[in-house]
Every structure is written in C-alpha cells, then in structure tokens.
Protein backbone atom coordinates (compact mmCIF):
# COMPACT_ATOMS: atom_id res chain seq x y z
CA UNK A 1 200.32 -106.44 -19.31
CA UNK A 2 202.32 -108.46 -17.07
CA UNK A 3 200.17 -108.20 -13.91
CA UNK A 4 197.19 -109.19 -16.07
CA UNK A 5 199.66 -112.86 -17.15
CA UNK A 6 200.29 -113.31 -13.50
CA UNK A 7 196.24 -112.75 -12.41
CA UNK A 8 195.31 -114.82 -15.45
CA UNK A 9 193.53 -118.35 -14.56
CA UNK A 10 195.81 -121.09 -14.26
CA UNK A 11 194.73 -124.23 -17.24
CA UNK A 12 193.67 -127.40 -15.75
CA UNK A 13 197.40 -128.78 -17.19
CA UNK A 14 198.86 -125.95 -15.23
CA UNK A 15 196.93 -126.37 -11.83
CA UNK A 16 197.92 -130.68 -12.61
CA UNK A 17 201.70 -129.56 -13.18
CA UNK A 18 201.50 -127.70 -9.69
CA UNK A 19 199.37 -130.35 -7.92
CA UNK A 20 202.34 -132.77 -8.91
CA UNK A 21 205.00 -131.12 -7.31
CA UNK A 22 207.02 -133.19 -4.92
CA UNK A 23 209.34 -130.85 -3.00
CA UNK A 24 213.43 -130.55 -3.20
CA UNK A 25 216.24 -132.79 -3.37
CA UNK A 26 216.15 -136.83 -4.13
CA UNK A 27 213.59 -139.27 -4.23
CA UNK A 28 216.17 -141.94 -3.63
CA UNK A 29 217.35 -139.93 -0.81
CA UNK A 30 217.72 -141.88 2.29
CA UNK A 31 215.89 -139.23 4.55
CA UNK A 32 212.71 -137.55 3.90
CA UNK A 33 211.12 -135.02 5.83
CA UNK A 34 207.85 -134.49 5.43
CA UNK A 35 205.95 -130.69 5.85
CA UNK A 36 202.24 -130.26 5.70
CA UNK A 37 202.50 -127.18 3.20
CA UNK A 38 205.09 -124.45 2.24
CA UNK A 39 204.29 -121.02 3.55
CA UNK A 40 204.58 -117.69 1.95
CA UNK A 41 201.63 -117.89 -0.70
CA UNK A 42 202.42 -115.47 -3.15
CA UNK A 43 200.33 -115.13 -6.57
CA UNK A 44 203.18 -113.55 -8.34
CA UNK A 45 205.26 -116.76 -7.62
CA UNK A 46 202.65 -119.38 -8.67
CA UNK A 47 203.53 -119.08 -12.35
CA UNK A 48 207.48 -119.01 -11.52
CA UNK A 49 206.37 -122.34 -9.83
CA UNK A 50 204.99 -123.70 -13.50
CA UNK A 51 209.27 -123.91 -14.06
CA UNK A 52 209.70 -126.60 -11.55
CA UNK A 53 210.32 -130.14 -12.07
CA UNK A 54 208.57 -132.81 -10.07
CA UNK A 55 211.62 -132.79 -7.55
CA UNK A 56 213.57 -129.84 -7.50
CA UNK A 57 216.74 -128.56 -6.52
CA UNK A 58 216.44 -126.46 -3.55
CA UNK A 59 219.23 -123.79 -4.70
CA UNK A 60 217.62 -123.75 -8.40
CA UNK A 61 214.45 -123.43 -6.97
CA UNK A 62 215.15 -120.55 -4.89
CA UNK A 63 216.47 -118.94 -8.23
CA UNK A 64 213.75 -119.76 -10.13
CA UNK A 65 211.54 -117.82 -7.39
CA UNK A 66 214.36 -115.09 -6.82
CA UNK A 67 213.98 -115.48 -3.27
CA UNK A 68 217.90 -116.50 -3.50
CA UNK A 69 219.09 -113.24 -1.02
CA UNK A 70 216.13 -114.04 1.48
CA UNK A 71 216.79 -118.00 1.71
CA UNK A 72 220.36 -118.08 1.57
CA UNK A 73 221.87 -114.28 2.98
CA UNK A 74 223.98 -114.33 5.68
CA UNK A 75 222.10 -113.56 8.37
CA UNK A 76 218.95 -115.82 7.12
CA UNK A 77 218.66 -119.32 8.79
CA UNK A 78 215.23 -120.73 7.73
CA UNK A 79 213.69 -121.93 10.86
CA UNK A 80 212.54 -125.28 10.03
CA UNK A 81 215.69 -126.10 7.71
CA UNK A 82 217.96 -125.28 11.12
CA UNK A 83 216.75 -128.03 12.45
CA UNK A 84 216.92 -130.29 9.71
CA UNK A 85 220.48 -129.08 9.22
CA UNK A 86 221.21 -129.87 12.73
CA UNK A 87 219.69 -133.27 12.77
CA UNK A 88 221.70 -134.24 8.97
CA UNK A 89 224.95 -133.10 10.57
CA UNK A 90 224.45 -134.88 14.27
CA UNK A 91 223.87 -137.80 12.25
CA UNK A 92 227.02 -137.49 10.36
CA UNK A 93 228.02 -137.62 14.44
CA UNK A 94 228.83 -133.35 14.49
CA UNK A 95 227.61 -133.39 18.38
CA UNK A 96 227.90 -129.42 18.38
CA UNK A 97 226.91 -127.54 15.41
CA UNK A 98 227.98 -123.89 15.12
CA UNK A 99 225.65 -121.45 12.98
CA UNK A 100 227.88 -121.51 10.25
CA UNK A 101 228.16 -125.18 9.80
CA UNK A 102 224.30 -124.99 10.05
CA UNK A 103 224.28 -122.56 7.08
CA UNK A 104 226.62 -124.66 4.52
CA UNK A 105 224.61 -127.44 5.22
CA UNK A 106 221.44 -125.76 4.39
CA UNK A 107 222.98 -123.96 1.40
CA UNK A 108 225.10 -126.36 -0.01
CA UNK A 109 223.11 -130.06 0.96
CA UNK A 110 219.77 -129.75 2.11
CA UNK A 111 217.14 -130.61 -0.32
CA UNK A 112 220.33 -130.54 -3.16
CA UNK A 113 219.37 -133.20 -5.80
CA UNK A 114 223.39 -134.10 -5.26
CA UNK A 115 222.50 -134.71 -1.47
CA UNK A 116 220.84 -136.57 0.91
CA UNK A 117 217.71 -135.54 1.63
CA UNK A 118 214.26 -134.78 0.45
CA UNK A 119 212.13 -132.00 1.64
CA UNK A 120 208.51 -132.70 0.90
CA UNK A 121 205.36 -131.28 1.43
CA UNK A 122 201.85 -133.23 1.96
CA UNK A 123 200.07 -130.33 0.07
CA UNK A 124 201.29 -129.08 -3.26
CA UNK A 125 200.66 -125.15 -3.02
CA UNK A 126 202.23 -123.06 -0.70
CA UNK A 127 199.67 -120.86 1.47
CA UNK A 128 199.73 -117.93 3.44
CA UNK A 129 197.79 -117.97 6.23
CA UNK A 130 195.80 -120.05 8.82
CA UNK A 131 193.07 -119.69 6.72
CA UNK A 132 194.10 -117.75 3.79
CA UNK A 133 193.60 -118.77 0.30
CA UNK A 134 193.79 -115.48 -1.87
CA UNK A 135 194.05 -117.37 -5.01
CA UNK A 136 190.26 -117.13 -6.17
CA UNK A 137 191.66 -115.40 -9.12
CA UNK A 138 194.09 -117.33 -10.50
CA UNK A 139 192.47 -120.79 -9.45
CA UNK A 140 189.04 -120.09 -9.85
CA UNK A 141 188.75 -124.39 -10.06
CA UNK A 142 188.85 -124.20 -6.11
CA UNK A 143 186.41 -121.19 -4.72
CA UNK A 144 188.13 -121.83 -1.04
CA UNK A 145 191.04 -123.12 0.95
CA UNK A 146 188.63 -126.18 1.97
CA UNK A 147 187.45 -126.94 -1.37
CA UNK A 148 191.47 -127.19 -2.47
CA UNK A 149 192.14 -129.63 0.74
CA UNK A 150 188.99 -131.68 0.01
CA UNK A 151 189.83 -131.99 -3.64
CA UNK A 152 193.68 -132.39 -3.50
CA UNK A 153 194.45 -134.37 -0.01
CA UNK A 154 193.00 -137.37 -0.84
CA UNK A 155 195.33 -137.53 -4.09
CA UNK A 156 198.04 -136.42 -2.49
CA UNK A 157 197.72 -138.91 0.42
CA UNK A 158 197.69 -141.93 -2.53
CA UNK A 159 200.39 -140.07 -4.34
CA UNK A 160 203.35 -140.47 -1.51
CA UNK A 161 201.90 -143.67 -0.20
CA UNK A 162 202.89 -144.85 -4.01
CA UNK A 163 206.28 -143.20 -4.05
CA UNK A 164 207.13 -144.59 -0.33
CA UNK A 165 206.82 -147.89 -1.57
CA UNK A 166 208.62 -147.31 -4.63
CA UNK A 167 211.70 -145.60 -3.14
CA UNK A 168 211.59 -146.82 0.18
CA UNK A 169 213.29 -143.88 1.90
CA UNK A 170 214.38 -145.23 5.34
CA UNK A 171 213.56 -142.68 7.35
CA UNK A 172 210.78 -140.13 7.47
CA UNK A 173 210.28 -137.15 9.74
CA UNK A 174 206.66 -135.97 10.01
CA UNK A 175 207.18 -132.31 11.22
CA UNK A 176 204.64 -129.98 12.48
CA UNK A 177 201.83 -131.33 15.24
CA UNK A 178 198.94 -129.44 14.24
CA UNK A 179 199.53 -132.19 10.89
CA UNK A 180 199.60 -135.45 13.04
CA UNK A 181 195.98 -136.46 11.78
CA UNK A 182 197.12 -136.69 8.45
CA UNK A 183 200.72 -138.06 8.85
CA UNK A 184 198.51 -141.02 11.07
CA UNK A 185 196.58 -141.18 8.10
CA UNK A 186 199.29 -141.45 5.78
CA UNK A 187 201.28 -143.79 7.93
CA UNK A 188 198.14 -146.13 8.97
CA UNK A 189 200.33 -149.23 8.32
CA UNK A 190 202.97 -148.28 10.28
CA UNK A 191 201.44 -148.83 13.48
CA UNK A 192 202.96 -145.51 15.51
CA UNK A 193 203.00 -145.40 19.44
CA UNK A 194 204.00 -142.32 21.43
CA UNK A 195 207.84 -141.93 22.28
CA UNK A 196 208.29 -138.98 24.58
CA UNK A 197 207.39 -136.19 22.89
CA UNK A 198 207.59 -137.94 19.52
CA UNK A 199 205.46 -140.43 17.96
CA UNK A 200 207.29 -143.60 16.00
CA UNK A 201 206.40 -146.33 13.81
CA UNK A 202 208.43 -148.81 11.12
CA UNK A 203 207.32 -151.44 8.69
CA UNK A 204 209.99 -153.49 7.05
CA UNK A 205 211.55 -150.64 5.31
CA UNK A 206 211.24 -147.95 6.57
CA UNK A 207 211.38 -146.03 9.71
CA UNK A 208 208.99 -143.03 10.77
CA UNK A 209 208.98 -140.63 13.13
CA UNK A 210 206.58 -137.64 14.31
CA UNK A 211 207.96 -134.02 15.36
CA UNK A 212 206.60 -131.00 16.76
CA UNK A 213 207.72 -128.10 13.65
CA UNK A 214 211.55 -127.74 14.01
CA UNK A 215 210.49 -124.07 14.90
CA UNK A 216 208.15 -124.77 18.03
CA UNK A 217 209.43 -123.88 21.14
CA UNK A 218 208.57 -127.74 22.44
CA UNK A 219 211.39 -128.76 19.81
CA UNK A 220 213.63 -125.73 20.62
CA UNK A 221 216.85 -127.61 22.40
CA UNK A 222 215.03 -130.82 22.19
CA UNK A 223 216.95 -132.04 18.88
CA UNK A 224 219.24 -134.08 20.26
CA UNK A 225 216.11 -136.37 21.06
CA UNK A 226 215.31 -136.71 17.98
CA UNK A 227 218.72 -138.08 17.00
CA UNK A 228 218.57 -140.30 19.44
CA UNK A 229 215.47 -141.55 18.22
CA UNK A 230 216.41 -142.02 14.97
CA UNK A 231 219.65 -143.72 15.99
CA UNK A 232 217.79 -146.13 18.36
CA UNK A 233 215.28 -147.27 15.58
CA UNK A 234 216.12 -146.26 12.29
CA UNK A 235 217.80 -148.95 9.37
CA UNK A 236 221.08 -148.32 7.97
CA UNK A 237 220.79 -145.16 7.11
CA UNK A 238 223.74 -142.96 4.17
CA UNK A 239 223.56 -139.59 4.93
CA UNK A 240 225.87 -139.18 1.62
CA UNK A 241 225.10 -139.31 -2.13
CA UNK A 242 225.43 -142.99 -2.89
CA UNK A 243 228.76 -143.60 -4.93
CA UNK A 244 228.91 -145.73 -7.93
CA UNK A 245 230.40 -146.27 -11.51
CA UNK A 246 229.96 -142.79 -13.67
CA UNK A 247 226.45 -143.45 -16.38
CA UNK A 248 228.01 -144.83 -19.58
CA UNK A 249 228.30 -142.38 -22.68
CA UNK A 250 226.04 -142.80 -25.81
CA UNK A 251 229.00 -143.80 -27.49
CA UNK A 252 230.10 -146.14 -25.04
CA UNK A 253 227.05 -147.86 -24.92
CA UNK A 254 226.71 -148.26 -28.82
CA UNK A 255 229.93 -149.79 -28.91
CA UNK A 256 229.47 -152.44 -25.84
CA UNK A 257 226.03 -153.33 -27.71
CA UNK A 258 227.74 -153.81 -30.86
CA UNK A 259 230.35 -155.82 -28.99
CA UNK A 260 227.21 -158.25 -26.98
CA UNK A 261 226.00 -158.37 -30.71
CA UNK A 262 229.19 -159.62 -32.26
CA UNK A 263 229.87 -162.23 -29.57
CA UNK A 264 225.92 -163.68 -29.37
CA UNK A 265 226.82 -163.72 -32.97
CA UNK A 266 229.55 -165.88 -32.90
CA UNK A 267 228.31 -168.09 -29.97
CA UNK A 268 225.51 -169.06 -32.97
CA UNK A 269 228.09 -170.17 -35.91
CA UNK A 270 229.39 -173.56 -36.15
CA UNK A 271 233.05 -174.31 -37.24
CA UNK A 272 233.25 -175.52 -40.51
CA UNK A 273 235.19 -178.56 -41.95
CA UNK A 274 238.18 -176.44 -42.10
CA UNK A 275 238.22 -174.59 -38.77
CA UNK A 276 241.68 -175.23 -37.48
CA UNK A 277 240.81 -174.26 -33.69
CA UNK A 278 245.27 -174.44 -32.66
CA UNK A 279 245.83 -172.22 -35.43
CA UNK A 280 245.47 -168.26 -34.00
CA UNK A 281 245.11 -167.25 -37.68
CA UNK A 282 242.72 -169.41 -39.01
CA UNK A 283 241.04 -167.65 -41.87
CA UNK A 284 237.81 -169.90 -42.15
CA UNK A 285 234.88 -168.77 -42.64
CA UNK A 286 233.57 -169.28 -38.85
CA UNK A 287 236.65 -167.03 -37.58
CA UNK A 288 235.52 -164.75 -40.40
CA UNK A 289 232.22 -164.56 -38.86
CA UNK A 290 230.45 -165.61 -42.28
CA UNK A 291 228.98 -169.47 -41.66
CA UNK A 292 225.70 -169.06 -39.45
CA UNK A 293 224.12 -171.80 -37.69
C-alpha cells in the first residue's frame, strides 16, 4: 500500500507546490548562493518534499527527509556546504577554519531561516544523474529530463530574477561551471567579466560572483580567492541575523490601535463653552470625549 502512495502520479497542484520551491534559509538573507540542482533524486523523498515550505529550514528539512544522520553525523561534511561554511566564517574574518568550526557552522547557520544565508537552487527537483530522470512514474507530465528543463527553466529563470529584485540580496555566488550558461543568462544585466578563475558582475544592488562547485578540485584551496573577491567588490554586507525590536503581540497591537483611535478622536472635538483648558480636572464634555466636531 505504501509503495503504491509513493509511485502514485504527482497532481498538477503537487508538481506546482514542488516547482515553487526556493531552497533553505532567508530570502532577506544577505548572501545567496546559488546551485544549479540538488542531487540525490530519490522517488521515495519526492512526496516528503510536498511538506516543505517555499523557503525552508535546512535542519527541518533534513528531518522532514530523515536524512538528519547522513547530513549532519560526525564524520559527514557535505562537500559543497564546506565551502560555503568556510567562505561565511572567513567573512566573519576566521582566517583558519578547523573542521569542527566548519561543522557548527553548517549545522547550526547555514541555510538556518535564523541565519544568514540562502541556499538556492536554479532547478526545483533534485536529480540523480548526468542524465537521469527516473521519475516517469510519478511525473508522467514530463516524459524526460529535457522535457522538465525545457518546461521549468524558463519559469524558474523569471521566478529569481523577480525575487532578486524584490529582496535584493547583496551578494550572490553562482557555483558549479558546467551552469555558467544559465547563471549568464540569469545575470544578463549584470554585465560579468572574467576575474581569475571567477567571473564577476554588480548592478546597483547587488554583487555577483561565478565559482567553479565548492567541490572541484580547481576550487580545492582556492577559497581564500573567493573571499577576497567578495571583499574587494561586494556592498556592505551582515553576515548576522539583522537585530531589531521583538514583532508586537496581538494584544499589544489592539491596544496601541485603540490608543491611535482615541487620540485621532480627540484631535477631531472642539472645546466647548465651558472647557477650562488650566483646570487638570475639567469635567466638560470635550475632556469627556463626548462633543464631536
């Protein structure tokens, strides 16, 4: 029964929900990196996926997929989130970063929605292969991995040009070379040029910034480049959760509306004939409140 739910056709709603999916952390994080696609297709995990929220939390994601042991155990650094754990902790100017600093960072900050990041990929559905689709079954709406890509990239490309501009992250990191084409696609209007082994553009807002994968041996030892880079070029950038006021209670909210009410009220009523305004007791009927304009 249950492996005939799992192989059962995903809705168009459901397919939507998944096509929607952001990635993990903040949209008003400061730092976005950027991924072509998650690995590790898995059919059994596509309808734990349905559980997500736009942007999740990396930890509660990992949960929802029970995949908690293999992306957080001991002895498990995930190769691409070393390096963005190295590059979030140089910038918080760690110049040497031991294994187990790396490993906090990536369990307790990287894509948290408490922390300062985003991780994001261009194409909503993780894959597991070159080639490989292996979800004919349960999304019979796309008969082949190139179908899904010529269906879904073009959405997806207008989909994070529109968030961009609405939370104008200041820095992006396009990871992973064999991807360029489309992160030049994406970033048309950003004019990049070749630095080193990098490539790097900016508009008014926002800086961004090309990679090999953080697991390619042309980046292996090479991250210290990349923080350079991003020091050199990028905007003011808060590798910490912005701080501000705590969100108001119902309660307290009710009672400073009543309170904006009451005073707009009174700035409307006109002292009467026996409004005695030296007198802190006056019991008129404008300190009453009951003679209206």
């Amino acid at each position: 029964m249950e492996g005939e739910i799992l192989n059962k056709a995903l809705t168009d709603n459901e397919l939507e929900h998944l096509q929607n999916f952001i990635g993990y952390g903040r949209l008003d994080a400061d730092i976005w990196f950027l991924g072509f696609e998650e690995a590790g297709g898995d059919v059994n995990k596509l309808r734990d996926r349905l559980k997500f929220q736009q942007v999740e939390d990396c930890a509660e994601a990992q949960n929802i997929l029970d995949l908690t042991p293999q992306q957080f155990g001991e002895e498990n650094l995930q190769g691409a989130w070393r390096g963005m754990c190295e590059i979030m902790l140089k910038l918080d100017n760690k110049k040497r970063t031991s294994a187990e600093e790396i490993q906090n960072y990536q369990i307790e900050q990287l894509g948290r929605s408490n922390g300062s990041t985003l991780l994001c990929e261009l194409m909503p559905i993780p894959v597991s292969g070159a080639n490989a689709w292996g979800y004919e079954a349960v999304i019979p709406q796309y008969a082949s991995r190139a179908e899904y890509y010529a269906a879904v990239k073009p959405l997806r490309m207008e989909l994070f040009t529109q968030l961009i501009r609405q939370h104008l992250p200041k820095l992006i990191i396009g990871y992973g070379q064999s991807a360029w084409p489309e992160y030049e696609q994406l970033f048309a209007d950003f004019k990049l040029t070749e630095s080193g082994q990098f490539m790097l553009g900016w508009d008014a807002n926002t800086v961004v910034i090309l990679s090999d994968h953080f697991s390619a041996e042309a980046l292996n030892g090479n991250i210290d480049a990349a923080v350079a880079l991003i020091l050199e070029n990028s905007l003011s950038i808060e590798t910490v959760k912005p701080s501000g006021p705590e969100p108001l209670s119902k309660a307290e909210l009710a009672r400073q509306k009543k309170e904006a009410a009451k005073q707009a009220s009174a700035a409307r009523r006109k002292p009467s004939a026996q409004h005695n305004p030296s007198d802190p007791y006056c019991v008129c009927a404008y300190c009453l409140g009951y003679e209206n304009s």
